[in-house]
C-alpha atoms as a PDB file:
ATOM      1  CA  UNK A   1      73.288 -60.921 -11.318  1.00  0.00           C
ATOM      2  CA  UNK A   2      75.681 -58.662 -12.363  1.00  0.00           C
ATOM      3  CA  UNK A   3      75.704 -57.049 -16.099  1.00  0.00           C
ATOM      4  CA  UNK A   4      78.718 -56.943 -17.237  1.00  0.00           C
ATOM      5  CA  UNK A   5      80.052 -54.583 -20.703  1.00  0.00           C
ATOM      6  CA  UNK A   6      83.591 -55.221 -21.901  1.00  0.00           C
ATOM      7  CA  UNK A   7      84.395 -56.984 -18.723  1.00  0.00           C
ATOM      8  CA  UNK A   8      83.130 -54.355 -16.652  1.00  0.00           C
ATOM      9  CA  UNK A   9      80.392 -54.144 -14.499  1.00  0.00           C
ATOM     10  CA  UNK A  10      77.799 -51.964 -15.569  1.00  0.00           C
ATOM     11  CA  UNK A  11      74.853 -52.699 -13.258  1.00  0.00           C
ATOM     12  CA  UNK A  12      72.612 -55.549 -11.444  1.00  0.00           C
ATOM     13  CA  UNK A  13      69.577 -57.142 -11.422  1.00  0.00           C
ATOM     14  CA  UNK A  14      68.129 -59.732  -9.084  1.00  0.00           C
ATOM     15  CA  UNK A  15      66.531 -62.620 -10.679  1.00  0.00           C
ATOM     16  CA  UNK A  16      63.631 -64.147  -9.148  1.00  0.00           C
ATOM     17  CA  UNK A  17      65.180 -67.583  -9.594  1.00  0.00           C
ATOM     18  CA  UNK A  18      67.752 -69.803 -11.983  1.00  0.00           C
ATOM     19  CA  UNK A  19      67.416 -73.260 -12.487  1.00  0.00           C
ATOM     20  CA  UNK A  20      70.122 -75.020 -12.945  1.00  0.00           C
ATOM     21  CA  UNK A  21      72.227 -72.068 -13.847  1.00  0.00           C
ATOM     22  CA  UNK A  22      70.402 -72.734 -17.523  1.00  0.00           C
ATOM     23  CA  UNK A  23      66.840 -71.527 -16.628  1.00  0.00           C
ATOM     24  CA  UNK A  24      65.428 -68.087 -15.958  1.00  0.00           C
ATOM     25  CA  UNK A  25      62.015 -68.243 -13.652  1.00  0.00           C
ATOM     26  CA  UNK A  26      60.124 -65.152 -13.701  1.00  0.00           C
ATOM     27  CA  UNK A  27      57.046 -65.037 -11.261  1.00  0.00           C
ATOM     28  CA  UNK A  28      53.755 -62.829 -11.602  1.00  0.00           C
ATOM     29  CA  UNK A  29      50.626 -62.634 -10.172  1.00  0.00           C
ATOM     30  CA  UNK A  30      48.340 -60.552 -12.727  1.00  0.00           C
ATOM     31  CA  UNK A  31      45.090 -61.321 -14.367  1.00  0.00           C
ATOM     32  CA  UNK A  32      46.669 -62.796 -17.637  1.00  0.00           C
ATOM     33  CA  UNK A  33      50.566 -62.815 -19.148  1.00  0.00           C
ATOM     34  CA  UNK A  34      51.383 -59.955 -20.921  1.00  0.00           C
ATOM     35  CA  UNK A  35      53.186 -59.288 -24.175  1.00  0.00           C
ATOM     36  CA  UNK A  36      55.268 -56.540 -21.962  1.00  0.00           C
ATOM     37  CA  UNK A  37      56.021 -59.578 -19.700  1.00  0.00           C
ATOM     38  CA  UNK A  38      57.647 -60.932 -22.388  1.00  0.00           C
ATOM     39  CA  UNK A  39      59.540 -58.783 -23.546  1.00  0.00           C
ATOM     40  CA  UNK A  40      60.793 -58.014 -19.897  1.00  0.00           C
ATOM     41  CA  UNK A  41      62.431 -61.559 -19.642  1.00  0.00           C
ATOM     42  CA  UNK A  42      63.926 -61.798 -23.659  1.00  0.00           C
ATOM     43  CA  UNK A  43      65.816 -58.598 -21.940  1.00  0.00           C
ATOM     44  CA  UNK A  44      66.730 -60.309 -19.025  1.00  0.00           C
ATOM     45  CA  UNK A  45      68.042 -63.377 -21.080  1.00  0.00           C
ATOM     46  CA  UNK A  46      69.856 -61.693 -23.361  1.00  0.00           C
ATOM     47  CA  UNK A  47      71.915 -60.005 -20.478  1.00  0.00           C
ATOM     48  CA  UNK A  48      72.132 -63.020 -18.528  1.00  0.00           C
ATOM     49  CA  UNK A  49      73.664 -64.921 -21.655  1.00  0.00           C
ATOM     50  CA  UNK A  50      71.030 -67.591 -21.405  1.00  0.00           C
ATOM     51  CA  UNK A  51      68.410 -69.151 -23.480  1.00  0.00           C
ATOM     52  CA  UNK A  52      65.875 -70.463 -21.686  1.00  0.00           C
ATOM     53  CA  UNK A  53      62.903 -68.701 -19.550  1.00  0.00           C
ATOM     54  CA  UNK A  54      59.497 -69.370 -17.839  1.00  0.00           C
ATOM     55  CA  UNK A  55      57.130 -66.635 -16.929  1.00  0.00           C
ATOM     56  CA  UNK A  56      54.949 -68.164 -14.757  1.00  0.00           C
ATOM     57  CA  UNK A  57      51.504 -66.233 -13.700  1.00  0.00           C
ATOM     58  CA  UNK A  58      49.690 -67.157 -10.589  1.00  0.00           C
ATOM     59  CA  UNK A  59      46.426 -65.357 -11.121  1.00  0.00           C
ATOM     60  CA  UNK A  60      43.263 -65.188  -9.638  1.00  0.00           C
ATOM     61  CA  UNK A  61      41.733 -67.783 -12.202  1.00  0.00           C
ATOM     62  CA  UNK A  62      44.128 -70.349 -12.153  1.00  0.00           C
ATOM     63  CA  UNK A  63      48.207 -70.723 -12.867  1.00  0.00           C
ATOM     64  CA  UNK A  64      49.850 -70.208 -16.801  1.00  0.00           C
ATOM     65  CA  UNK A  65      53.198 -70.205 -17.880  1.00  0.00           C
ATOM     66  CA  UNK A  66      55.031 -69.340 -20.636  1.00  0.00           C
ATOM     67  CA  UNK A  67      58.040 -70.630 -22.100  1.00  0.00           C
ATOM     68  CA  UNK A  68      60.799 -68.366 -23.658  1.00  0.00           C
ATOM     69  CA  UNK A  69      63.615 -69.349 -25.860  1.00  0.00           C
ATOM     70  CA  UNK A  70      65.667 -67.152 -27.519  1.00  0.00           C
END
């Protein structure tokens, strides 16, 4: 995705996937979700111009998720 400032473009970041052009997916694989996980997709959000996020964690327990709306 390309971040764009003022209509130009300022720098890129690959999502790890976008549902419906609505949804950002984040994937991790770490013993439990993190506040710093978090924070890591409101960023991404907010610079994608979308609301809507899911961390999801496949750890060595079992799978969470966490939904972000900003």
């Amino acid at each position: 995705m390309e971040l764009r400032y003022r209509g130009e473009v300022v720098g890129r970041f690959e999502a790890e996937m976008v549902v419906n052009g609505a949804i950002l997916v984040e994937v991790r694989a770490g013993e439990s979700l993190e506040h710093l996980e978090e924070q890591i997709i409101v960023r991404h959000l907010k610079l994608a111009r979308m609301r809507v996020g899911l961390i999801i964690n496949f750890g060595p327990a079992r799978m969470s998720y966490r939904r972000v709306i900003i």
